[in-house]
Protein backbone atom coordinates (compact mmCIF):
# COMPACT_ATOMS: atom_id res chain seq x y z
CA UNK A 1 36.84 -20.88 33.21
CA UNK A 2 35.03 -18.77 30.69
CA UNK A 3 32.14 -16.44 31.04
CA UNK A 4 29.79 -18.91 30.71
CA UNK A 5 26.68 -18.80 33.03
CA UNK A 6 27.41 -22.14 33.98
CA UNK A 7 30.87 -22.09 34.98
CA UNK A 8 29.74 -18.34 36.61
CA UNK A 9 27.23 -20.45 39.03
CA UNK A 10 29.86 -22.85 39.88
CA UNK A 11 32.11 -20.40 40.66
CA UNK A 12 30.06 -18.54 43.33
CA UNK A 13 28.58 -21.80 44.26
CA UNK A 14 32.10 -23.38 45.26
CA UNK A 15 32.81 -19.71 47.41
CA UNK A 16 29.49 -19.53 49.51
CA UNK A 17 27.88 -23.22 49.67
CA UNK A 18 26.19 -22.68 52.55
CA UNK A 19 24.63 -19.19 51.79
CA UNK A 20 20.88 -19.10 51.16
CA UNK A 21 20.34 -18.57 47.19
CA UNK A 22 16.21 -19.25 46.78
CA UNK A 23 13.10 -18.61 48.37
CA UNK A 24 9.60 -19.52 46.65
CA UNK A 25 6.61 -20.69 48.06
CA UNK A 26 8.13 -21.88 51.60
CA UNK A 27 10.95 -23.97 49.35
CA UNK A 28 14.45 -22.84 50.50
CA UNK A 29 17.72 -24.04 48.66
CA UNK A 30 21.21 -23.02 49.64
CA UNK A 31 24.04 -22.14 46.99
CA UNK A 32 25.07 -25.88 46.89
CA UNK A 33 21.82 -27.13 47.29
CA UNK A 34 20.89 -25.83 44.31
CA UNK A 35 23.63 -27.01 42.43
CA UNK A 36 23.52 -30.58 43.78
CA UNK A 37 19.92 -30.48 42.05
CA UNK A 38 20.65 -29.42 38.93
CA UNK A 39 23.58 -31.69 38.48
CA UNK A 40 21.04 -34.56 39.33
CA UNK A 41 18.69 -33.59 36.60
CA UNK A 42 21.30 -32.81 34.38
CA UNK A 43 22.97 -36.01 34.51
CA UNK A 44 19.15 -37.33 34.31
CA UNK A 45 18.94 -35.36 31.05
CA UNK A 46 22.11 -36.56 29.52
CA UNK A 47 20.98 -40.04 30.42
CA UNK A 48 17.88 -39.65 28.19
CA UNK A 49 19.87 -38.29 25.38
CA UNK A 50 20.03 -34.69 26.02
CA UNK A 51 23.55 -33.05 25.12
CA UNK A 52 25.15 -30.24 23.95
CA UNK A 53 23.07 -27.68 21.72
CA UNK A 54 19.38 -29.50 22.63
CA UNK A 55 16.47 -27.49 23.60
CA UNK A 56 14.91 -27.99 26.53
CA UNK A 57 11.81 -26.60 27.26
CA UNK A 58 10.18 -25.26 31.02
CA UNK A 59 6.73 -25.11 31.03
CA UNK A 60 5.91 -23.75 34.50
CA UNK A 61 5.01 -21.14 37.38
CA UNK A 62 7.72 -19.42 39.40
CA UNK A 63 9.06 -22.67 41.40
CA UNK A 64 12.53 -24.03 42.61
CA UNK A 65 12.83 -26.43 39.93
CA UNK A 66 12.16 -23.88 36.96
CA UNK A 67 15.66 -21.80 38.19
CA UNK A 68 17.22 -25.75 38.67
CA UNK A 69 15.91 -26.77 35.06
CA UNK A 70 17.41 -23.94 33.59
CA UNK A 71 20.57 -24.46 35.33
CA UNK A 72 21.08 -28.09 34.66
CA UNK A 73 20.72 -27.30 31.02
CA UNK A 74 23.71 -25.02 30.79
CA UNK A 75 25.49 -27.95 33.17
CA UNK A 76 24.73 -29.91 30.08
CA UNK A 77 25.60 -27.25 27.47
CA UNK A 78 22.01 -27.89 26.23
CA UNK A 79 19.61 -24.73 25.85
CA UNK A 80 16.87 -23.88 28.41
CA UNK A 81 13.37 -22.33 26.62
CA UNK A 82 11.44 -20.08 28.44
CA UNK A 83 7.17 -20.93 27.86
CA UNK A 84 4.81 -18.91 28.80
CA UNK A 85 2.08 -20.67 30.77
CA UNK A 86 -0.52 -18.66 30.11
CA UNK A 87 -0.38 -19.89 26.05
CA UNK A 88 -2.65 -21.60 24.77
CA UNK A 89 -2.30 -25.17 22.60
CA UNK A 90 -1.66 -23.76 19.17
CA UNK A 91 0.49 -21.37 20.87
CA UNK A 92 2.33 -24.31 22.24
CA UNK A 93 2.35 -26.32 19.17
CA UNK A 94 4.03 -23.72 17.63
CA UNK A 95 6.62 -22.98 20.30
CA UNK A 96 7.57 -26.77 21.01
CA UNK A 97 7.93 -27.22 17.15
CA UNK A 98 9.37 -23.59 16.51
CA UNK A 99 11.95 -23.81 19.23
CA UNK A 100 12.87 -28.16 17.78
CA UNK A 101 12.10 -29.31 22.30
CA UNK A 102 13.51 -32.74 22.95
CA UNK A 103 12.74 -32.88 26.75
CA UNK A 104 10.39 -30.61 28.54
CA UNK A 105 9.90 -30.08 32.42
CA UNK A 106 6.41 -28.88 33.31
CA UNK A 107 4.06 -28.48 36.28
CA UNK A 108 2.08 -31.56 35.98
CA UNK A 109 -1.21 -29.20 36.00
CA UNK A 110 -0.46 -28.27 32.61
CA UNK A 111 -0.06 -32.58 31.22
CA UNK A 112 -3.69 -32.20 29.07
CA UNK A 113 -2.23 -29.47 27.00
CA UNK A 114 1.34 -31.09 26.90
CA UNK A 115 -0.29 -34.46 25.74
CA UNK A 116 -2.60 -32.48 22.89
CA UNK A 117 0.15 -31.16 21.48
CA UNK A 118 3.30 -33.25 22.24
CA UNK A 119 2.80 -36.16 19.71
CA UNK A 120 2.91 -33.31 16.26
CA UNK A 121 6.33 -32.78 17.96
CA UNK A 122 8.78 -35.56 16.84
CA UNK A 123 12.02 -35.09 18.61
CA UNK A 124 10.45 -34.06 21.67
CA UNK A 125 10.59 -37.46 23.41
CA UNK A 126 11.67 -36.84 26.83
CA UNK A 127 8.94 -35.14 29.66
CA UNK A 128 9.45 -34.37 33.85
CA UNK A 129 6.97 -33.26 35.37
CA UNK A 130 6.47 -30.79 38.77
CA UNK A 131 4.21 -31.95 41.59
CA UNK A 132 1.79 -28.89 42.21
CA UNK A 133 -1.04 -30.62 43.74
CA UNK A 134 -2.90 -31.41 40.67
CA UNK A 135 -3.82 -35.29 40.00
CA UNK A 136 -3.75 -34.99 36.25
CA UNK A 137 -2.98 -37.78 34.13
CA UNK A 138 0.63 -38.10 33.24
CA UNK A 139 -0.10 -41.81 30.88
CA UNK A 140 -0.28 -39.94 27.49
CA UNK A 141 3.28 -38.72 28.10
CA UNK A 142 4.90 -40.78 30.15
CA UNK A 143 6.62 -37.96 32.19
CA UNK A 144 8.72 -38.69 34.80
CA UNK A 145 8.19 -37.25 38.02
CA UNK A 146 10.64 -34.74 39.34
CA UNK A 147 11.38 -36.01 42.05
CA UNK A 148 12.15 -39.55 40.27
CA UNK A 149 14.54 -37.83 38.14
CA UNK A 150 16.78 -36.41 40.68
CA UNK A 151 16.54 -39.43 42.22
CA UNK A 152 17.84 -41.57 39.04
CA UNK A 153 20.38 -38.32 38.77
CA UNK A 154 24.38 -38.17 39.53
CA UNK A 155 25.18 -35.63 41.80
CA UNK A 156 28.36 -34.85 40.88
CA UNK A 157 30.05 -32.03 39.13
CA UNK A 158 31.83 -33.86 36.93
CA UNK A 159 30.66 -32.35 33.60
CA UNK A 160 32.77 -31.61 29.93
CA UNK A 161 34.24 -28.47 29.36
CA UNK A 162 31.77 -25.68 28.11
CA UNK A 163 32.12 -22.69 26.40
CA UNK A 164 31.02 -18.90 26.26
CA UNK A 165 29.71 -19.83 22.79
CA UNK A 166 27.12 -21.80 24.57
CA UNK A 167 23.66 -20.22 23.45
CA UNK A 168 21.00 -18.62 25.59
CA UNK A 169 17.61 -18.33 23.96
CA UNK A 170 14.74 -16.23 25.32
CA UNK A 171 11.27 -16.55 23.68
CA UNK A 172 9.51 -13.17 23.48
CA UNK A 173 5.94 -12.10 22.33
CA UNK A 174 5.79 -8.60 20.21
CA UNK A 175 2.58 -6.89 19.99
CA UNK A 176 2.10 -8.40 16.79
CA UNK A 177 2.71 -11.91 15.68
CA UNK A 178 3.45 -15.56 17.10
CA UNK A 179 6.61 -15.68 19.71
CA UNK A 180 10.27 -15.65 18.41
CA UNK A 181 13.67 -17.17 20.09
CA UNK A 182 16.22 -14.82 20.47
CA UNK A 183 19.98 -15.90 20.43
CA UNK A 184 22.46 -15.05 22.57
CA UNK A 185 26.11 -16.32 23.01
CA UNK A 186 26.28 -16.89 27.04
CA UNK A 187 29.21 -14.47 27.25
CA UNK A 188 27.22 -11.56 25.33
CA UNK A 189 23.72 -11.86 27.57
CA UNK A 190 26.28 -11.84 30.81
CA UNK A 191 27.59 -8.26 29.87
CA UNK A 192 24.60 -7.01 28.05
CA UNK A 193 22.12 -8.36 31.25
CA UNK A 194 23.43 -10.62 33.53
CA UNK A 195 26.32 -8.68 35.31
CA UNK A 196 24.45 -5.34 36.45
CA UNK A 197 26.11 -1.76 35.25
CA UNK A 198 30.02 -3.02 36.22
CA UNK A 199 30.42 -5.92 34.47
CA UNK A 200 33.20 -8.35 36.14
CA UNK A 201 36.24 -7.65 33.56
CA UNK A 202 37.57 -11.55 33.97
CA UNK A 203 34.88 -14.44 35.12
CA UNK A 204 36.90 -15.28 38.40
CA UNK A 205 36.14 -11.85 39.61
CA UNK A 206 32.58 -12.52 39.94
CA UNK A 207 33.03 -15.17 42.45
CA UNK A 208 35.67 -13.03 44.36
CA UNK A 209 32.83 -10.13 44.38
CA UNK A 210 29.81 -12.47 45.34
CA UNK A 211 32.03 -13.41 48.36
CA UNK A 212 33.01 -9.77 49.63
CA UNK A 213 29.77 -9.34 49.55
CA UNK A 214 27.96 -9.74 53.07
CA UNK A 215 24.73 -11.02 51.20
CA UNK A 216 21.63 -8.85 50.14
CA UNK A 217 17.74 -10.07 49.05
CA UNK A 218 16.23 -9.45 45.92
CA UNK A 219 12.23 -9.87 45.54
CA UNK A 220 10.90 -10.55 41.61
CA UNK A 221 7.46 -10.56 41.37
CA UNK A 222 7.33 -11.02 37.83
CA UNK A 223 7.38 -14.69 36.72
CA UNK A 224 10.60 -16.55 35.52
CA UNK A 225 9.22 -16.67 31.69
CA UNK A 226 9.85 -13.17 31.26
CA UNK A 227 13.53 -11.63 30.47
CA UNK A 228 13.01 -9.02 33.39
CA UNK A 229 12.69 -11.80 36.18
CA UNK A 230 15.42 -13.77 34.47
CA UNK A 231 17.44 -11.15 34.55
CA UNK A 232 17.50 -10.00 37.76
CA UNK A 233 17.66 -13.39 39.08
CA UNK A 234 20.61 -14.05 37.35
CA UNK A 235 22.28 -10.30 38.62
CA UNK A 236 21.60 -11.44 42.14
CA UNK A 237 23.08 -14.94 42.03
CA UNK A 238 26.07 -14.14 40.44
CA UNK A 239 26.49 -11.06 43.33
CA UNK A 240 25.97 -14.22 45.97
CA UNK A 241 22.72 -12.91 46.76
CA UNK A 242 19.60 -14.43 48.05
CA UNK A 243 16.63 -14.88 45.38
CA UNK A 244 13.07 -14.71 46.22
CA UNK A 245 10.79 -15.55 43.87
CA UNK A 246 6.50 -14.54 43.59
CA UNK A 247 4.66 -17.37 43.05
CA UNK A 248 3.20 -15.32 39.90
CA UNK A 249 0.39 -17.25 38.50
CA UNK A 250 -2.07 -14.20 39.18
CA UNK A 251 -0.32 -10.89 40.12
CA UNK A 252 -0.96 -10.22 43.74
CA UNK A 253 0.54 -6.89 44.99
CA UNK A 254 -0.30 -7.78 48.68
CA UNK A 255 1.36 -10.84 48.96
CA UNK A 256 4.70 -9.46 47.24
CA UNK A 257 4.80 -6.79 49.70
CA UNK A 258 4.27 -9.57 52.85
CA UNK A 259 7.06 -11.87 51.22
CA UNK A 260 9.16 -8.55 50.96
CA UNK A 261 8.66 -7.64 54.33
CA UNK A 262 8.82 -11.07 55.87
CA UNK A 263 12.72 -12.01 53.94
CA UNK A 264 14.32 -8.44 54.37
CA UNK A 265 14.16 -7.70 50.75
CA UNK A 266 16.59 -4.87 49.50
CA UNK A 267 15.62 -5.11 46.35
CA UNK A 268 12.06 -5.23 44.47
CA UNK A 269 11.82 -6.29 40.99
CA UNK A 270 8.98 -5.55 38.61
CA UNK A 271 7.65 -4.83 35.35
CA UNK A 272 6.80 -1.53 34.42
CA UNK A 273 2.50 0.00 35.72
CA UNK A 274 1.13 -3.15 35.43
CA UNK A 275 2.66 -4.22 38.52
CA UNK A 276 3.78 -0.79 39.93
CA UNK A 277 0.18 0.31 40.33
CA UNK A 278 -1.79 -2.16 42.35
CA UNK A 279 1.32 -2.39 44.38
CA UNK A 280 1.34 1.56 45.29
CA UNK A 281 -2.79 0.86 45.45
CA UNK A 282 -2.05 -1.78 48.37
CA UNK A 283 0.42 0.48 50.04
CA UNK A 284 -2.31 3.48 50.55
CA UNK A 285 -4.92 0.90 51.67
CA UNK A 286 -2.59 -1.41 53.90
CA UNK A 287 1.30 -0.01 53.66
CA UNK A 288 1.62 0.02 58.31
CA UNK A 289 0.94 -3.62 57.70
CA UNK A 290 4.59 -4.07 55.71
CA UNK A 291 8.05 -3.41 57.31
CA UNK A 292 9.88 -2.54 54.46
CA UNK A 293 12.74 -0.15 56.15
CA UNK A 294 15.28 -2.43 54.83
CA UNK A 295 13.71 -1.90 51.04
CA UNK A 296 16.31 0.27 49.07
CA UNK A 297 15.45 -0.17 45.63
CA UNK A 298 12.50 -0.14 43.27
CA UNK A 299 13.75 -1.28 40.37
CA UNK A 300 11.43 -1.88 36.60
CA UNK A 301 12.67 -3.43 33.50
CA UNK A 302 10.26 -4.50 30.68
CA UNK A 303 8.37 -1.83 30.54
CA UNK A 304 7.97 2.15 31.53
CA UNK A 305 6.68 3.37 34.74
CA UNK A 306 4.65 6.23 34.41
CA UNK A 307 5.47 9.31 35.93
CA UNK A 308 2.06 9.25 38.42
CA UNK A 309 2.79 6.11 39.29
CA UNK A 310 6.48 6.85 40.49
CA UNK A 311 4.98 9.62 42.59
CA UNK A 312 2.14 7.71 43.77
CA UNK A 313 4.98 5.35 45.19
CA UNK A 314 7.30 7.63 46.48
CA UNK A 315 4.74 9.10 49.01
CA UNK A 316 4.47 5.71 50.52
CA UNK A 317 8.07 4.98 50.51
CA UNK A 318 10.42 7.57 50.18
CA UNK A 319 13.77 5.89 51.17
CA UNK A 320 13.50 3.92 48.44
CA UNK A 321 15.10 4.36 45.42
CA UNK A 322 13.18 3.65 42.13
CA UNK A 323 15.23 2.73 39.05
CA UNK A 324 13.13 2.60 35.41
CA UNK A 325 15.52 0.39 33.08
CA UNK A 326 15.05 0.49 29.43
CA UNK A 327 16.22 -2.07 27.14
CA UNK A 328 14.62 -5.18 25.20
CA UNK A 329 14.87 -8.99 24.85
CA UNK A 330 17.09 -8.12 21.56
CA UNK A 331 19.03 -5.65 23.28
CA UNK A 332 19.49 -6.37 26.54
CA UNK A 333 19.62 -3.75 29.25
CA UNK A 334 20.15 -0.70 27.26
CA UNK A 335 20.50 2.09 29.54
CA UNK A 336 18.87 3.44 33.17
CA UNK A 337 15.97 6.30 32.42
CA UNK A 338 16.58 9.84 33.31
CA UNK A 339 13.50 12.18 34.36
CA UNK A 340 11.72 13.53 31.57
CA UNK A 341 8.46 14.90 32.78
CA UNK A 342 5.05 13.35 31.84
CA UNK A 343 4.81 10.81 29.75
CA UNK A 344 8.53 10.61 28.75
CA UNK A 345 11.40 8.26 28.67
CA UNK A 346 15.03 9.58 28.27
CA UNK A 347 18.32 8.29 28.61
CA UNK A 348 21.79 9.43 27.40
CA UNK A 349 23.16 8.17 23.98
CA UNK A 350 26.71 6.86 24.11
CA UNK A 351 28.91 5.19 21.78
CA UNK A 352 26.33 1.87 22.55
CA UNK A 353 23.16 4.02 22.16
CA UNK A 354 22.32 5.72 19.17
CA UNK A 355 19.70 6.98 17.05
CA UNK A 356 19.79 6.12 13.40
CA UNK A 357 17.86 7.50 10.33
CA UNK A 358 17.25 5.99 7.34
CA UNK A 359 20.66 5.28 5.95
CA UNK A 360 21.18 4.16 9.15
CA UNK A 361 23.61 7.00 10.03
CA UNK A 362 23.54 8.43 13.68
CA UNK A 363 21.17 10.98 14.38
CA UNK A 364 23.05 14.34 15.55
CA UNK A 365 21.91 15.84 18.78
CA UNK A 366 19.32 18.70 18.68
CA UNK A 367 18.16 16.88 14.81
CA UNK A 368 14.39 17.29 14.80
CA UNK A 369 14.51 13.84 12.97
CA UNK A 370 12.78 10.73 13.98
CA UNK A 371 14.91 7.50 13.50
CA UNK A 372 14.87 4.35 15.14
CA UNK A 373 16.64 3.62 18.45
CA UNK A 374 19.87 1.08 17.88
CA UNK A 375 22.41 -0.43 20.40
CA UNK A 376 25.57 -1.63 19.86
CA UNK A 377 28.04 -3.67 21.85
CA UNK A 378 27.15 -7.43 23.07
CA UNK A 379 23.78 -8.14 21.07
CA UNK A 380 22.32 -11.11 19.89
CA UNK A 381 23.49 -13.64 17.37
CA UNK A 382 19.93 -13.32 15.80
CA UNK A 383 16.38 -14.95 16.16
CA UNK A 384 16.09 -18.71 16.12
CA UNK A 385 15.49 -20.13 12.46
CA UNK A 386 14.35 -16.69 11.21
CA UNK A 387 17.46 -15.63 8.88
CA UNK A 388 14.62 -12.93 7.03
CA UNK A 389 14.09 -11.61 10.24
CA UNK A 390 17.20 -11.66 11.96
CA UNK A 391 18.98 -9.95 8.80
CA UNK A 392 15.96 -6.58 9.05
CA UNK A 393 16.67 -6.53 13.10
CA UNK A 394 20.48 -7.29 13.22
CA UNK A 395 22.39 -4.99 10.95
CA UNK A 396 26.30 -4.01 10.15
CA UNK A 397 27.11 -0.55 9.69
CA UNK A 398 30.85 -0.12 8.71
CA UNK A 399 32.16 -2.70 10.47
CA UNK A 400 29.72 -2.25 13.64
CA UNK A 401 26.74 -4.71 14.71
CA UNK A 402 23.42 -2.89 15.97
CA UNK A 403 20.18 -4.18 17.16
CA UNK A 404 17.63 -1.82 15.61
CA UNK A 405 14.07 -2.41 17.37
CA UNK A 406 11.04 -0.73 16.54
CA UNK A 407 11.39 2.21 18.54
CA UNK A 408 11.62 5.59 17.29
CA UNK A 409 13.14 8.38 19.00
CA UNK A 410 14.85 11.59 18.48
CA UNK A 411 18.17 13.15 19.97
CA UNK A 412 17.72 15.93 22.24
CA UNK A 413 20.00 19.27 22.15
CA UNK A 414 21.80 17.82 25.37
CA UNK A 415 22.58 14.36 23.37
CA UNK A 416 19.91 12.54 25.73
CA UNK A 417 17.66 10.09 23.74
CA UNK A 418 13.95 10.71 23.86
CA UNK A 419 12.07 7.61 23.00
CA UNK A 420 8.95 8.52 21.56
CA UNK A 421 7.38 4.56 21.41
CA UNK A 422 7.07 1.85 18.57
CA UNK A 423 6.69 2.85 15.00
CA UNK A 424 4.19 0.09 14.44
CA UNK A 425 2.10 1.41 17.23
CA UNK A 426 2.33 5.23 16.03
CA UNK A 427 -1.10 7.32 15.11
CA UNK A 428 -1.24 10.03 12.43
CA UNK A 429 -3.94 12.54 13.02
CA UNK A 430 -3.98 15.01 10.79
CA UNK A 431 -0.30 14.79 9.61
CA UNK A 432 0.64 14.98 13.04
CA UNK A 433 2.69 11.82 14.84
CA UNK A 434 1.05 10.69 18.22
CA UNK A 435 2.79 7.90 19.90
CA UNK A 436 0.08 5.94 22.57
CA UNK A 437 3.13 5.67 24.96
CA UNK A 438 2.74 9.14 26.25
CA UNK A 439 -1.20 9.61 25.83
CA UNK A 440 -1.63 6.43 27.83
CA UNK A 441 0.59 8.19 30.94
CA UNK A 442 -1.14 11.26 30.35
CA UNK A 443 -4.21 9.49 31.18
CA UNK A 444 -2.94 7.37 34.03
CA UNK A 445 -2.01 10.21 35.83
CA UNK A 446 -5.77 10.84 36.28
CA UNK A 447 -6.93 9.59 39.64
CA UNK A 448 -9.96 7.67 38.21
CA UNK A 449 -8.16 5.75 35.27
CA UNK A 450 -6.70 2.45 36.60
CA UNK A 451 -4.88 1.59 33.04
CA UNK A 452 -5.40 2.08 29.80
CA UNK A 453 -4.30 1.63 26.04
CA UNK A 454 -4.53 4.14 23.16
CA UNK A 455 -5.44 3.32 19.79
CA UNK A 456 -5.86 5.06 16.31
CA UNK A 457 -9.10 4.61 14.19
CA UNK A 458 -10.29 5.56 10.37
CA UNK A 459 -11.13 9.20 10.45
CA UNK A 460 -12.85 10.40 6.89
CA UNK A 461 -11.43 14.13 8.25
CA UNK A 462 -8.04 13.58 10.33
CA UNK A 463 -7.08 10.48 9.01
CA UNK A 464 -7.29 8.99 12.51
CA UNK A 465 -8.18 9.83 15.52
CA UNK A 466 -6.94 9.04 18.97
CA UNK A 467 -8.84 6.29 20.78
CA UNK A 468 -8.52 5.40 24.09
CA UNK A 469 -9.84 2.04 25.89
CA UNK A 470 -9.24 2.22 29.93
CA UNK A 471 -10.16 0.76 33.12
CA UNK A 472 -11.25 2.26 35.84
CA UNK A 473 -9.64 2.81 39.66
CA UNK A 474 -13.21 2.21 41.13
CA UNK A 475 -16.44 2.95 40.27
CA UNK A 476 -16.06 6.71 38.82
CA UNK A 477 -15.85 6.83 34.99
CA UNK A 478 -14.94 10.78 34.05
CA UNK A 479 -16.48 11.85 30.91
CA UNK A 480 -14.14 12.42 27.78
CA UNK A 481 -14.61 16.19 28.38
CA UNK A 482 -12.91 15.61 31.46
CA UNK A 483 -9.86 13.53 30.42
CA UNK A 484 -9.85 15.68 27.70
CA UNK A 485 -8.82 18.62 29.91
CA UNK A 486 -6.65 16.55 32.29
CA UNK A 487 -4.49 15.60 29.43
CA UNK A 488 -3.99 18.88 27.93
CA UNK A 489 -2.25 19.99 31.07
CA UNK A 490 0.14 17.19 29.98
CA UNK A 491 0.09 16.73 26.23
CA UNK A 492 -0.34 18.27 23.26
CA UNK A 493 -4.37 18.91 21.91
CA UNK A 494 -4.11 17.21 18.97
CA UNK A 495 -3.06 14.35 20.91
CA UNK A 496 -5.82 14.05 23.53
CA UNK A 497 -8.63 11.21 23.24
CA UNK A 498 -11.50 12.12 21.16
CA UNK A 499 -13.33 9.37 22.05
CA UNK A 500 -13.11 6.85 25.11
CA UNK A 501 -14.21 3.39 26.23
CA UNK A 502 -14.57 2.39 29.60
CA UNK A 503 -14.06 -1.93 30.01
CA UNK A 504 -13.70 -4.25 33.49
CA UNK A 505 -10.53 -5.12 32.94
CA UNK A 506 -7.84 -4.26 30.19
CA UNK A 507 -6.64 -7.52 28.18
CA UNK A 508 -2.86 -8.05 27.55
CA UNK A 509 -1.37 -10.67 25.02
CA UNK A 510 -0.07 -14.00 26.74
CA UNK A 511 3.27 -12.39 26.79
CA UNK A 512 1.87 -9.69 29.46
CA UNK A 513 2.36 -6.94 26.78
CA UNK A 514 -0.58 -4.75 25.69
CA UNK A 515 -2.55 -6.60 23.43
CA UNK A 516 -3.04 -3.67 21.09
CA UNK A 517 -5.02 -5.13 18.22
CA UNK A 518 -7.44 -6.23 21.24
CA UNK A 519 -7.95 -2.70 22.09
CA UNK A 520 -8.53 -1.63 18.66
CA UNK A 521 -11.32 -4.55 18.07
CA UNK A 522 -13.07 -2.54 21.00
CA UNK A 523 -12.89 1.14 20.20
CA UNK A 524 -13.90 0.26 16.66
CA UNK A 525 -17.25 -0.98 18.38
């Protein structure tokens, strides 16, 4: 046994069959339920050709059978790919091609976009598709129903040996650009994501854990395409606990706090103000309709909670705990935030987390220099068929591997880390550096400002100037002499809005990031 994430499911499988594992949508699967599954479609799979090293790609909303896809591809030693639903078909042409798909398993809602796009994808030969109530046509690809598969599908165990060289890939969007498939050796992504912050130090140990433990619930509400859901999934399983997922196909903060009430959930999982917010929003309208006593952690990876917004929270539940993780699909998770006032993200730098400058040196603490955030230890191999940009990203430094990102940051006088946001992103104003990250909490803090996104326009005096494009709480819209004044309670002046620009609702990229150049097209109007 290796510390492969197959053999690691096996393992806790074999010591707790009958303990619950999933929860979505009503659908309930026990440990070995879910492993008789997703031997069935794995042996399915290998029947059509599918083997060791093949992509396979899941095309669908939080369900059951995305979590049993993805598991009967490492059964299989093949390689599950993550795809966002909410692309679009060049989006998906590129992805199927870009990621070289020969089977796919998709809701069967989403067969017209599968069929406009499948045929310009030659190896991809091989389709299953989801029931979800839909009648679309399947014809044009001749997928298989699910149900069909599993039926047509072994359910025995009786699978070749695999390996902690076996390769997870995860599919992320940047702010910029189309998506790109990060590689990582199973063994790596376990200690770098997979295992929580005490990593089991031999791969029997995780089953021995799972079954001391006497069983806990963890609630995503983020969907399964993202690393953050993945994640924790994958944290909770391997502890033995029970999984339920959101049916995320639009975010709906009421119905994640009735499914955490209604399964006993210890644990929440979300990403970052985007979810945090109309979940604290729900709470002050409707928070005596939850019981969430048994609710001991708040926990965000994938993006920063904002300091009002942790507050805002806390009031309505404070026995709970709320955790803000930092880290990256290239990094895994990197460290756990420490307070840092407004607008700030800290955490401590250690041998793993460093700051480097330009030579790519470590930054010393208390350097008023501004280098670019690096982690060490299990990283990825690289990005899928990208060597260009695998060699800028991945880097050896005397003998030592880093994953350098495009955050800057600085090293405080205590050795903490202050990460100041993405170079790419960053706004100079007069010589001076303004990163949106902390105007953008600044502003959020404000009672009447819902969300928003700060840019940097042409300035014929400064250079640029700060921008900022935000949606509103409810029908108030505060002046920018207002916000103005807000923020400098918070921020520097020269970073404070000189302009604003009030919209419905603020647009993120299909990836659920901001969609910066978005906000930039409309402050420029």
């Amino acid at each position: 046994m290796q510390f492969n994430i197959a053999d690691l499911f096996e393992s806790v499988v074999d010591a707790l069959p009958n303990r619950e594992a999933l929860v979505c949508d009503g659908v309930r699967r026990t440990f070995a339920q879910l492993d008789e599954h997703a031997n069935r479609l794995a042996h399915y799979l290998s029947a059509q050709g599918v083997g060791a090293g093949d992509h396979v790609g899941i095309y669908a909303y939080n369900c059951v059978e995305w979590l049993e896809s993805m598991i009967a591809a490492f059964k299989i030693r093949a390689v599950p790919i993550n795809i966002n639903y909410r692309y679009v078909e060049e989006e998906l042409r590129y992805l199927f091609d870009n990621a070289d798909l020969v089977a796919l398993v998709h809701h069967r809602g989403f067969s017209p976009r599968v069929a406009a796009v499948a045929n310009r994808v030659a190896r991809l030969t091989t389709f299953v598709s989801i029931e979800d109530g839909s009648e679309a046509d399947l014809g044009p690809t001749a997928s298989v129903p699910y149900d069909r598969a599993l039926q047509e599908g072994s359910p025995d165990r009786d699978f070749p040996g695999r390996s902690a060289d076996d390769l997870y890939i995860l599919y992320t969007g940047g702010t910029t650009g189309m998506p790109k498939g990060v590689m990582w050796r199973h063994e790596d992504i376990y200690f770098a994501a997979l295992s929580g912050f005490v990593p089991a130090k031999a791969p029997e140990e995780v089953a021995e854990r799972a079954a001391s433990h006497p069983g806990s619930v963890m609630l995503t509400g983020a969907p399964l395409i993202h690393a953050a859901a993945q994640w924790g999934l994958w944290i909770s399983l391997l502890d033995g606990a029970r999984v339920v997922l959101g049916t995320v196909r639009s975010f709906d903060p009421a119905t994640i706090w009735r499914l955490a009430s209604d399964e006993g959930a210890a644990v929440l999982s979300i990403v970052g103000d985007a979810m945090a917010r109309p979940l604290a929003d729900v709470l002050a309208l409707r928070g005596g309709e939850f019981d969430l006593s048994g609710l001991k952690l708040l926990a965000s990876g994938g993006a920063v909670l904002s300091p009002g917004v942790v507050e805002e929270l806390q009031r309505h539940i404070p026995h709970v705990r709320i955790h803000d993780s930092f880290g990256g699909s290239e990094t895994g998770v990197q460290a756990r935030a420490v307070p840092a006032g407004e607008g700030g993200l800290r955490f401590r730098a250690d041998e793993r987390n460093q700051v480097l400058d330009d030579d790519l040196k470590p930054l010393a603490a208390g350097s008023p220099a501004i280098g670019r955030l690096a982690k060490s230890g299990p990283i990825p191999l690289g990005y899928y068929k990208d060597p260009e940009k695998s060699a800028a990203t991945f880097v050896e430094v005397d003998g030592k591997r880093w994953s350098l990102l495009g955050d800057l940051a600085q090293v405080e006088e205590d050795g903490t880390i202050s990460v100041l946001g993405r170079g790419s992103m960053c706004i100079n104003t007069g010589g001076e550096k303004v990163f949106p990250e902390e105007v953008e909490a600044a502003l959020k803090s404000h009672p009447a400002v819902f969300d928003a996104l700060v840019v940097g326009l042409a300035d014929d005096r400064w250079g640029e100037r700060v921008v900022a494009v935000l949606q509103a709480r409810g029908e108030r819209r505060p002046n920018v002499e207002e916000l103005a004044d807000h923020c400098r309670g918070r921020i520097a002046g020269y970073k404070v809005p000189r302009s604003i620009h009030w919209v419905e609702t603020l647009e993120r990229q299909p990836s659920g990031k901001p969609d910066y150049r978005w906000a930039k097209a409309i402050a420029s109007r």
